[in-house]
Protein backbone atom coordinates (compact mmCIF):
# COMPACT_ATOMS: atom_id res chain seq x y z
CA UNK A 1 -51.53 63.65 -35.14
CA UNK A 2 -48.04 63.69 -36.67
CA UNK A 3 -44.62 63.73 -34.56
CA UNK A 4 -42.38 66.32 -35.88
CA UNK A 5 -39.47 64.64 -36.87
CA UNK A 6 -40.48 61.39 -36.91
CA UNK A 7 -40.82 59.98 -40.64
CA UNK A 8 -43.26 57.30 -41.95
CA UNK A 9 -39.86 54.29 -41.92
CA UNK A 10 -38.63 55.79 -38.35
CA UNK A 11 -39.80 54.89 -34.99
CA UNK A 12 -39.09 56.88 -31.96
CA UNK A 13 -37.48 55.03 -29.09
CA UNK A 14 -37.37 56.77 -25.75
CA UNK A 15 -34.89 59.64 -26.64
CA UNK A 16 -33.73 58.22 -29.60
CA UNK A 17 -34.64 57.72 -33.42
CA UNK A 18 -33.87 54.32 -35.18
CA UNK A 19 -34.84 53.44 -38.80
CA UNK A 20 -36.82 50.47 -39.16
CA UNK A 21 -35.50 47.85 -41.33
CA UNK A 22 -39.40 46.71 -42.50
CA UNK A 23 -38.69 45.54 -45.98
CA UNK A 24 -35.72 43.62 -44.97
CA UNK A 25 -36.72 41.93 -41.72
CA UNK A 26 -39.91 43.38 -40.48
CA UNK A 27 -41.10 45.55 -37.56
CA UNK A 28 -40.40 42.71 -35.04
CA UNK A 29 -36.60 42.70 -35.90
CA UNK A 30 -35.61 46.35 -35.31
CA UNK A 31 -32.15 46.31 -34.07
CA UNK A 32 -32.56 47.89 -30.66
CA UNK A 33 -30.40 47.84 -28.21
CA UNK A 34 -31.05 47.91 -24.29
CA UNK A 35 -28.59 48.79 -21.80
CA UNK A 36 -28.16 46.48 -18.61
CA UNK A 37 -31.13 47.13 -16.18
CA UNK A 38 -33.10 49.09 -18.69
CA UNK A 39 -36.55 48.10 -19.57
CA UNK A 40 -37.91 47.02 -22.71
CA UNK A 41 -38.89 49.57 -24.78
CA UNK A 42 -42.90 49.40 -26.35
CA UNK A 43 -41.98 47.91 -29.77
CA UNK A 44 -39.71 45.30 -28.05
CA UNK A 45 -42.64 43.92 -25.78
CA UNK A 46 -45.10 44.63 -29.17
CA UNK A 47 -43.29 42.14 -31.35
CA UNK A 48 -42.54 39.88 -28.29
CA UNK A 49 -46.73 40.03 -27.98
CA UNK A 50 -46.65 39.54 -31.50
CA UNK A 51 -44.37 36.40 -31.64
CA UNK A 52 -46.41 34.75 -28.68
CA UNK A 53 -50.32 35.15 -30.24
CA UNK A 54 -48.75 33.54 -33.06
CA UNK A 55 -47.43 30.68 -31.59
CA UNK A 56 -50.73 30.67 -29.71
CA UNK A 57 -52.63 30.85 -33.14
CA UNK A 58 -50.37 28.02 -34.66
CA UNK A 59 -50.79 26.07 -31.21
CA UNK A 60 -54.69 26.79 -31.12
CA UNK A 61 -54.72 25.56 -35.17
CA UNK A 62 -52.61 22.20 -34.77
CA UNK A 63 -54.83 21.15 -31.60
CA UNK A 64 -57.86 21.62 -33.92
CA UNK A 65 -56.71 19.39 -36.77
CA UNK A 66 -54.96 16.91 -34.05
CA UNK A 67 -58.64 17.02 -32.82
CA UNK A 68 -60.41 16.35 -35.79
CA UNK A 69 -57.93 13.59 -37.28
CA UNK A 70 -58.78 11.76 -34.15
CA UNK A 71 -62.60 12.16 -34.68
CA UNK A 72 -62.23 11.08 -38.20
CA UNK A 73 -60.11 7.61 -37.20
CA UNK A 74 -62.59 6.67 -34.90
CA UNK A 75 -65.15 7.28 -37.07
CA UNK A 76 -67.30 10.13 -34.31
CA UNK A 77 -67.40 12.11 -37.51
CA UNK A 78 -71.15 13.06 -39.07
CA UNK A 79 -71.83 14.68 -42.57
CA UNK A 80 -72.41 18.30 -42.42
CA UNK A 81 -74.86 20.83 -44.63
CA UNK A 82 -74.19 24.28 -45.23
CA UNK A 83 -78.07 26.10 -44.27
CA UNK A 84 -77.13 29.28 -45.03
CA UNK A 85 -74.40 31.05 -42.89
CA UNK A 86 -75.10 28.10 -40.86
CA UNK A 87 -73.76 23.87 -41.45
CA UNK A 88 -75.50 21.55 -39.57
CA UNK A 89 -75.28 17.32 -39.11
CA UNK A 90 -78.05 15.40 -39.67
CA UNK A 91 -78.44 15.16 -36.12
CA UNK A 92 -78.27 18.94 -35.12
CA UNK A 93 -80.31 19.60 -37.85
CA UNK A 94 -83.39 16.93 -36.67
CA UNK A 95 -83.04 18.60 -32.74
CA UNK A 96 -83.14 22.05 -34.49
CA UNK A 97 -86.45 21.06 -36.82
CA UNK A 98 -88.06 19.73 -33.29
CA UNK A 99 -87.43 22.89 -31.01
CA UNK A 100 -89.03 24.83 -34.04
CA UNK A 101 -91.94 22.68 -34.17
CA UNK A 102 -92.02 22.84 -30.23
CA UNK A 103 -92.17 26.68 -30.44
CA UNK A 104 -94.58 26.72 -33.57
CA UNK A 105 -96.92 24.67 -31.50
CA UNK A 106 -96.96 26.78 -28.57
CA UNK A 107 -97.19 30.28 -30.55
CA UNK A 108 -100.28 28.17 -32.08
CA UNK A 109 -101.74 27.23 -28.67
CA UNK A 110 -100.95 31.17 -27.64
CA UNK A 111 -103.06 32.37 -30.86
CA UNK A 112 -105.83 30.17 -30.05
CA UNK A 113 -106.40 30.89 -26.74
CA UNK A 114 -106.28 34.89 -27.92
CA UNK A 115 -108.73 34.53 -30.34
CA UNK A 116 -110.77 32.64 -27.79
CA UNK A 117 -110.87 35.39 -25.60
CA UNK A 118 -111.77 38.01 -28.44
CA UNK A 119 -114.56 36.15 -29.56
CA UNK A 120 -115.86 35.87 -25.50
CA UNK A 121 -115.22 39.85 -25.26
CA UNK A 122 -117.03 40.08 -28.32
CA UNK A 123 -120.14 37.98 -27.27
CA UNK A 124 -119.85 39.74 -23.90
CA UNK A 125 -120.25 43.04 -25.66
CA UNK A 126 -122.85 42.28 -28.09
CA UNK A 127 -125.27 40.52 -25.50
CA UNK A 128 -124.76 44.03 -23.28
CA UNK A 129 -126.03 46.08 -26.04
CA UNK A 130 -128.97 43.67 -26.99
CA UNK A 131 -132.12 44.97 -25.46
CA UNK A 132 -133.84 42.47 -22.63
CA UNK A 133 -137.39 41.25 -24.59
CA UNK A 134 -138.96 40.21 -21.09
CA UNK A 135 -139.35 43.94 -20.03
């Protein structure tokens, strides 16, 4: 839904219309001015949002590498393969392998026992129909 009036490099401000100076500075710095006691209008608290997940991105990022440089000095590091969309160490890798032989073995066991059960349905069935030779 279109404002009337409003154009695609204007921006509508409570009662007022400012242009937007994207090209030159971006969104963020729109020159807006607030009067004493006034609050902030939505773009101003937008780009202040804006400004703060990025310092929260670049914080998040540096803590990462900080984290990782410190793994690699001390040497808690392990080679990693890409499995496809997954990477695993040689450790993960061996626990994975072992909870899948864990589960193969069980859906085994499970299969067994179900075919056990057919077959003594089966006999159960059969020895029902068979005809008693001491009559």
């Amino acid at each position: 839904m279109a404002v009337t009036g409003i154009g695609q490099a204007e921006m509508c401000l409570g009662r007022t219309r400012q242009k937007a100076r994207t090209r030159e500075k971006g969104i963020a710095d729109v020159s807006m001015e607030s009067a004493p006691g006034r609050s902030k209008s939505f773009l101003e608290n937008m780009a202040a949002a804006s400004k703060e997940e990025e310092k929260d991105a670049g914080q998040a990022i540096h803590d990462k590498m900080d984290e990782i440089y410190k793994k690699v000095l001390k040497g808690e590091t392990q080679q990693s393969f890409q499995i496809g969309a997954s990477s695993f160490t040689l450790k993960e890798w061996d626990r994975f392998l072992e909870k899948f032989d864990d589960t193969e073995e069980e859906i085994g066991q499970q299969l067994e026992e179900a075919l056990e059960e057919q077959k003594k349905a089966a006999l159960a069935k059969v020895s029902d129909k068979a005809p008693d030779s001491t009559e």
